[in-house]
N, C-alpha and C. Protein backbone atom coordinates (compact mmCIF):
# COMPACT_ATOMS: atom_id res chain seq x y z
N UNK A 1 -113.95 81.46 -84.16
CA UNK A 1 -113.75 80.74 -82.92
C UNK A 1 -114.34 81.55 -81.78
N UNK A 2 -115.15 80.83 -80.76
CA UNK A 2 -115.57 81.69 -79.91
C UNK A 2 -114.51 81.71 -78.76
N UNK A 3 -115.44 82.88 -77.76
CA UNK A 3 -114.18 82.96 -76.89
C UNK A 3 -113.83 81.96 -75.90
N UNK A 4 -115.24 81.24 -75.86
CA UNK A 4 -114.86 79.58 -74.74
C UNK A 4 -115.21 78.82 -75.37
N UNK A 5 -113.95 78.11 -76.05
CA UNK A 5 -113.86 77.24 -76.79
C UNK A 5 -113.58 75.90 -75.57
N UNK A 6 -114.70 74.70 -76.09
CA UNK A 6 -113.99 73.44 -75.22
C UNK A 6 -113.70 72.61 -76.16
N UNK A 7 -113.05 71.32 -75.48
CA UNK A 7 -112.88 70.12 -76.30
C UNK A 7 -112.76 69.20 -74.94
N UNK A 8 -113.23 67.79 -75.41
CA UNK A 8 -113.25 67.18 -74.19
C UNK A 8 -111.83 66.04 -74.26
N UNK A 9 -111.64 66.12 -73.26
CA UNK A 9 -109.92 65.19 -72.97
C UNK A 9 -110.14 63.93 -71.80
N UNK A 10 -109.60 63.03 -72.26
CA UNK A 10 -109.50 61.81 -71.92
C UNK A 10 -108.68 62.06 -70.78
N UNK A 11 -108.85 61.51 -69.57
CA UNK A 11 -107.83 61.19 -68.51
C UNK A 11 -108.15 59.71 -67.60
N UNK A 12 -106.61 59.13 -67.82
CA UNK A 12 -106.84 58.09 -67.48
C UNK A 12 -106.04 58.00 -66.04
N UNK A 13 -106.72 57.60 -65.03
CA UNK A 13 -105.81 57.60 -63.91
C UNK A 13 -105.10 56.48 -63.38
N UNK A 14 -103.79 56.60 -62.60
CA UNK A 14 -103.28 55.14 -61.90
C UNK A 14 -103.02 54.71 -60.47
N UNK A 15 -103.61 53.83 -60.10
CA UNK A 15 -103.69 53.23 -58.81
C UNK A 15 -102.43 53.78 -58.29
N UNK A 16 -102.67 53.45 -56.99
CA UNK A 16 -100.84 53.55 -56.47
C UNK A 16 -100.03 52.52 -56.69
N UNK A 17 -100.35 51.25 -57.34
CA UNK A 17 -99.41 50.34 -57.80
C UNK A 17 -99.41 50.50 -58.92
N UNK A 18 -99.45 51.52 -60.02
CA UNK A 18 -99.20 51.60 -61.28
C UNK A 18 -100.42 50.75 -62.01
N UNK A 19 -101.11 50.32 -61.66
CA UNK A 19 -102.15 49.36 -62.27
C UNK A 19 -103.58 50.36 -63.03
N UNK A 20 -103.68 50.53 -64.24
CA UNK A 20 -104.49 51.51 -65.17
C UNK A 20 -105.76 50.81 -64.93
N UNK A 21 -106.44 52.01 -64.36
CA UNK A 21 -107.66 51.64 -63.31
C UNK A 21 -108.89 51.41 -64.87
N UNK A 22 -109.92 50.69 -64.71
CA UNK A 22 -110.87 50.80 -65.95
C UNK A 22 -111.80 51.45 -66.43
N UNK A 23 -111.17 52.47 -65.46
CA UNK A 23 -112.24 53.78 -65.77
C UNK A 23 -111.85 54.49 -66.51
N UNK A 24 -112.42 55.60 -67.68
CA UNK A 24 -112.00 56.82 -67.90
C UNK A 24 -112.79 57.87 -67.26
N UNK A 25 -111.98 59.15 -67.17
CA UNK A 25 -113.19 60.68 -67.30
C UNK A 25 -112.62 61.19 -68.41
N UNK A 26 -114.08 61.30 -68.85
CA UNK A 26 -114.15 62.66 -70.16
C UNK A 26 -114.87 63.67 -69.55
N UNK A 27 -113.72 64.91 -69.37
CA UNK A 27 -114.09 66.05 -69.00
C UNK A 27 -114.12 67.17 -70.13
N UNK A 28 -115.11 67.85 -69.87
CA UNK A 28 -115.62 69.00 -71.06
C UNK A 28 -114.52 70.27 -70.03
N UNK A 29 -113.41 70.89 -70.52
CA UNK A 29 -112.89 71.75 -70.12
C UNK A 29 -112.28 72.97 -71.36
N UNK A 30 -111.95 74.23 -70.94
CA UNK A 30 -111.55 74.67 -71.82
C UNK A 30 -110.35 74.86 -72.42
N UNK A 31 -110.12 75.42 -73.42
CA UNK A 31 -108.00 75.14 -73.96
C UNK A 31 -107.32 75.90 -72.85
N UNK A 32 -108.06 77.04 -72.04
CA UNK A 32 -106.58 77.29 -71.57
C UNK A 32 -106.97 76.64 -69.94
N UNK A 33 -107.81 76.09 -69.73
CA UNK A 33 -107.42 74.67 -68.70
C UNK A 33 -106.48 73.67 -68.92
N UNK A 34 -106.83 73.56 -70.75
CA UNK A 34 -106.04 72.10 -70.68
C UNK A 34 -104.58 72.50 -71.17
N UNK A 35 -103.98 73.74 -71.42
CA UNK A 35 -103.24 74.38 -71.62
C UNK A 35 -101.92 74.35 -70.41
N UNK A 36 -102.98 75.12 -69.42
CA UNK A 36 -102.32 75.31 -68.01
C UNK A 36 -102.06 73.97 -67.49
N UNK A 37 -102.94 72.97 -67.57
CA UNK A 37 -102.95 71.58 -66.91
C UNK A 37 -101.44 70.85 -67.97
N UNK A 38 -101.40 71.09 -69.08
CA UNK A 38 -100.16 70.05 -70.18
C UNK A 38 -99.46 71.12 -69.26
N UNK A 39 -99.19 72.41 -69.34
CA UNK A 39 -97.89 72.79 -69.32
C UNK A 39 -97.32 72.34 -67.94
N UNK A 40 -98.12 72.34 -66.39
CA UNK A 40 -97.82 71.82 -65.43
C UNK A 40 -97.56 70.44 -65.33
N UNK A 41 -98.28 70.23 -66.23
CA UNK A 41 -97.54 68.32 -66.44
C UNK A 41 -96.60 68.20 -66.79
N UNK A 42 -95.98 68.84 -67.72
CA UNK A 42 -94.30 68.90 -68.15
C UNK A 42 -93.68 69.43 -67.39
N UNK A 43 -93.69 70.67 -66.55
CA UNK A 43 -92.91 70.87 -65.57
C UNK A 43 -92.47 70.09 -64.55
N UNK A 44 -93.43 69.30 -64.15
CA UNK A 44 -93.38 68.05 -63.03
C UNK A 44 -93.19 66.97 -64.03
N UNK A 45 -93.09 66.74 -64.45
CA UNK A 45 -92.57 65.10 -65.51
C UNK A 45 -93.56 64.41 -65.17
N UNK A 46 -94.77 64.60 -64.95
CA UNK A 46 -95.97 63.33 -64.58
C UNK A 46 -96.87 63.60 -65.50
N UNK A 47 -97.58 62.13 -66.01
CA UNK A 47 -98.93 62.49 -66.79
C UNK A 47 -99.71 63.42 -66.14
N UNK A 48 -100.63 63.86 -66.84
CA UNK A 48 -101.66 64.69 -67.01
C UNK A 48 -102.84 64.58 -66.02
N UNK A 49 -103.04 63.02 -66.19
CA UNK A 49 -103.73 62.85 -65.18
C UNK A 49 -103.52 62.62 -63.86
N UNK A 50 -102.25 61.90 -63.63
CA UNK A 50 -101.65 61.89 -62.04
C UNK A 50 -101.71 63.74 -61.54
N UNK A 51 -101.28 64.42 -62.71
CA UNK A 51 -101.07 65.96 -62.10
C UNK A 51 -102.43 65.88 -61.83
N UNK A 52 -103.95 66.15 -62.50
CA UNK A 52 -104.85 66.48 -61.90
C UNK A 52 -105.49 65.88 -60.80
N UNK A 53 -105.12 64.33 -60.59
CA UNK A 53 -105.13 63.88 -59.33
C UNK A 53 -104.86 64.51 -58.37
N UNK A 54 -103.80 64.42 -58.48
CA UNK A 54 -102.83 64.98 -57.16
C UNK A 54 -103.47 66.54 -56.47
N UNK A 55 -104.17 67.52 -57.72
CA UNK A 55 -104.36 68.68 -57.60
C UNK A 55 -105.79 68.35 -57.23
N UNK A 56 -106.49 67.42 -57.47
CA UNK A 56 -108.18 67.26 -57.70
C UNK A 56 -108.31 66.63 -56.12
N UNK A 57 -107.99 65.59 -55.75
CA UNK A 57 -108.07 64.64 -54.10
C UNK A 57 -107.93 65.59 -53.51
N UNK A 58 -107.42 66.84 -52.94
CA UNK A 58 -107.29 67.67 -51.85
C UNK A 58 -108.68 68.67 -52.05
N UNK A 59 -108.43 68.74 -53.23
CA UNK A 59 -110.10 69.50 -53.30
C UNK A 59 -111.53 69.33 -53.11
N UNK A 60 -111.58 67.80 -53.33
CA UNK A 60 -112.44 67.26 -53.36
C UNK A 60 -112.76 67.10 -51.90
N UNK A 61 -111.41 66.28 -50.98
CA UNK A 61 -111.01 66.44 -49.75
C UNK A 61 -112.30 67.46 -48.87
N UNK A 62 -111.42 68.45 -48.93
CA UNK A 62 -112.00 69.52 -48.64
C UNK A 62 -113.18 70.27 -48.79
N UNK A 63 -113.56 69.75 -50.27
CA UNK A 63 -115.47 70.40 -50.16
C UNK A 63 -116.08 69.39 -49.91
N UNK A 64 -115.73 68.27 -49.06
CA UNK A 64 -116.54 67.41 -48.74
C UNK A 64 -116.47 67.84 -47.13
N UNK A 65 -114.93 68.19 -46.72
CA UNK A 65 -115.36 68.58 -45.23
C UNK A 65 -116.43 69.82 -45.40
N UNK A 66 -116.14 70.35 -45.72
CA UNK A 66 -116.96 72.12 -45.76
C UNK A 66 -118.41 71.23 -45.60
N UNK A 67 -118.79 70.31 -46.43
CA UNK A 67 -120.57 69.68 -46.67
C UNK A 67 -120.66 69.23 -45.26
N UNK A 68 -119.59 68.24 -44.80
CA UNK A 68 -119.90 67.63 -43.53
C UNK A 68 -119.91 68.84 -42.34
N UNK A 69 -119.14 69.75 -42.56
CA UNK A 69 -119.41 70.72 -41.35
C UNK A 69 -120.22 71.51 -41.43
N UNK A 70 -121.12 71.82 -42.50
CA UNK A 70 -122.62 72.32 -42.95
C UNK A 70 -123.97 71.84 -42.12
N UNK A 71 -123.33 70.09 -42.93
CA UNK A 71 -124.47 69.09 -42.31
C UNK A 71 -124.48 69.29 -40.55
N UNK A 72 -123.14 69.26 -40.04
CA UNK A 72 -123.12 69.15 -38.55
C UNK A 72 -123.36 70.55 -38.03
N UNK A 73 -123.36 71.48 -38.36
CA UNK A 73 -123.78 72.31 -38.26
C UNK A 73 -125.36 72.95 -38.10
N UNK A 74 -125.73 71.93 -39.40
CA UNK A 74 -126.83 72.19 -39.04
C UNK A 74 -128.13 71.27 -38.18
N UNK A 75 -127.42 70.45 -38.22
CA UNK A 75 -127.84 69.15 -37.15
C UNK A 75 -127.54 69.41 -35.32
N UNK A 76 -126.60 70.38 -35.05
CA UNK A 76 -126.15 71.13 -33.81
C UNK A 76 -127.62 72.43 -34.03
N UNK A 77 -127.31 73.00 -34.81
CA UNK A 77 -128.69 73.85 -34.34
C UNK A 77 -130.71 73.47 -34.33
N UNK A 78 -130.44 72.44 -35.07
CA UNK A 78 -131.58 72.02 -35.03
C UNK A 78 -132.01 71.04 -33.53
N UNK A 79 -130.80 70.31 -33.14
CA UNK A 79 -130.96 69.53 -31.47
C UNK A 79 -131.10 70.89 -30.93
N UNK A 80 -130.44 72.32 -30.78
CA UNK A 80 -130.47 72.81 -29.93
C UNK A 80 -131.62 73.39 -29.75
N UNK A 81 -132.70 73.76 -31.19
CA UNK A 81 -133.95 74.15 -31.42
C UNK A 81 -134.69 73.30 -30.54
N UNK A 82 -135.03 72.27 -30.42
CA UNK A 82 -135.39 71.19 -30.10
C UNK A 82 -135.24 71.01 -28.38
N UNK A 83 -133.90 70.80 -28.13
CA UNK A 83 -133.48 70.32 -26.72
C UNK A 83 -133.46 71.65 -25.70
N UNK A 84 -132.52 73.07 -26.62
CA UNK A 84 -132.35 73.81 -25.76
C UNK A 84 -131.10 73.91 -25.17
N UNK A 85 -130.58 72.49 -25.06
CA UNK A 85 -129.10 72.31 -25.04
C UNK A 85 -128.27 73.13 -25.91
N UNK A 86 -126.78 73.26 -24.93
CA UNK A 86 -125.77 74.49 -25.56
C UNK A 86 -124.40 73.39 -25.27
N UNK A 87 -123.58 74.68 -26.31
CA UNK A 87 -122.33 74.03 -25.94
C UNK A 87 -121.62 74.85 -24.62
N UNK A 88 -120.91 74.43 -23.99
CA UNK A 88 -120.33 75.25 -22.56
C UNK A 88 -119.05 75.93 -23.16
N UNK A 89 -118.69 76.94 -23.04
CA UNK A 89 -117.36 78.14 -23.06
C UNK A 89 -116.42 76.93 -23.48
N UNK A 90 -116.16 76.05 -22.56
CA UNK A 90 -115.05 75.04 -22.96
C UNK A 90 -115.20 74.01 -23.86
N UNK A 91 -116.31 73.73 -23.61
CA UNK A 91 -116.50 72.82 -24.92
C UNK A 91 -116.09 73.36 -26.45
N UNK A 92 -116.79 74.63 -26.30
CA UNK A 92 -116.71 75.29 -27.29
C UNK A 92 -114.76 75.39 -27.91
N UNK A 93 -114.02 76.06 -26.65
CA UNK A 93 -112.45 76.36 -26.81
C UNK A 93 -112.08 74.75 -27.56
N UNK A 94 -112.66 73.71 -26.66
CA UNK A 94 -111.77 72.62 -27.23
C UNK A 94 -112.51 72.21 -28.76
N UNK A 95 -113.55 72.86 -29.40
CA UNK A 95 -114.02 72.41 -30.90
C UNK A 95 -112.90 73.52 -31.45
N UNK A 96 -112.70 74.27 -30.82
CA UNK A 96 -111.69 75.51 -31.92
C UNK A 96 -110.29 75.20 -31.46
N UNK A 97 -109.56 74.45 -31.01
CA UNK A 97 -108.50 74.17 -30.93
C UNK A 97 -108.31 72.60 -32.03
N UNK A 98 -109.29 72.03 -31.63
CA UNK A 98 -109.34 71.28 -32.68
C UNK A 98 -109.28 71.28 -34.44
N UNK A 99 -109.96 72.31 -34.62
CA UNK A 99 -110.27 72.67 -35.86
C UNK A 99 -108.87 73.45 -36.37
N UNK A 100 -108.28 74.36 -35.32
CA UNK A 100 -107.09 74.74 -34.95
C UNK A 100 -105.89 73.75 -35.67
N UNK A 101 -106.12 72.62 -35.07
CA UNK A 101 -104.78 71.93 -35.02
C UNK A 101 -105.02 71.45 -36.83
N UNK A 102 -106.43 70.74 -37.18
CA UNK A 102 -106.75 70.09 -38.18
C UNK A 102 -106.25 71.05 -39.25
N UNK A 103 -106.60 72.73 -38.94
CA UNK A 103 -106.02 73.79 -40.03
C UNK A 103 -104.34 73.66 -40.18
N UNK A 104 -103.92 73.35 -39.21
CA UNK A 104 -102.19 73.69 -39.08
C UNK A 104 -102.03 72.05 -39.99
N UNK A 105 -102.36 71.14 -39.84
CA UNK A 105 -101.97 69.76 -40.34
C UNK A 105 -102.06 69.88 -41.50
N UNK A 106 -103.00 70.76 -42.39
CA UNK A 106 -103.66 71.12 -43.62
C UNK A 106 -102.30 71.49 -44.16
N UNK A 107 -102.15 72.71 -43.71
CA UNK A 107 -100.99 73.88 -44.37
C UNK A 107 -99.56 73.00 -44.24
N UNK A 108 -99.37 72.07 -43.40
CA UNK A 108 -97.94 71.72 -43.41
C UNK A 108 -97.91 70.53 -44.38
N UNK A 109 -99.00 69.88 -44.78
CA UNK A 109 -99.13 69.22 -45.82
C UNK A 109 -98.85 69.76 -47.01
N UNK A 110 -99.62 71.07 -47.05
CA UNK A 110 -99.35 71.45 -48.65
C UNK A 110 -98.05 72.21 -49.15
């Protein structure tokens, strides 16, 4: 047996009205993913797949903001290449208070 052994596992996910959506994923993962993933499913009494839901949407969540604040990021320096235009001291305070508050909403969620 090698040392990364996979096998691929069926997960079927459910709407929020309980309704078994017609999709599957077959994910190629390894035993002690799917190890760690059963045993947290029994601890919480939920299928397998609601657990990786639940654990997968915030992640996904999130490296999609990281892409969008890449993209805008880099779309802010390229106008400024261009225009020359800046952001002002305050402008600036109120993008970091913002981002500020969006971080605190994050953490009291989780």
């Amino acid at each position: 047996m090698s040392c990364c052994s996979y096998r691929y596992h069926v997960l079927s996910f459910l709407k929020s009205g309980g309704e078994t959506m017609k999709r599957q994923l077959n994910v190629r993962v390894d035993e002690e993913f799917i190890a760690r993933l059963e045993g947290l499913s029994r601890k919480t009494g939920r299928p397998m797949g609601a657990t990786l839901e639940a654990i997968g949407l915030p992640a996904i969540e999130e490296a999609e903001a990281d892409l969008q604040f890449e993209a805008d990021a880099l779309a802010a320096w390229e106008e400024y290449e261009l225009t020359g235009v800046h952001v002002t001291t305050e402008e600036l305070a109120s993008l970091f208070d913002a981002a500020l508050a969006r971080a605190a909403k994050v953490a009291v969620e989780k």
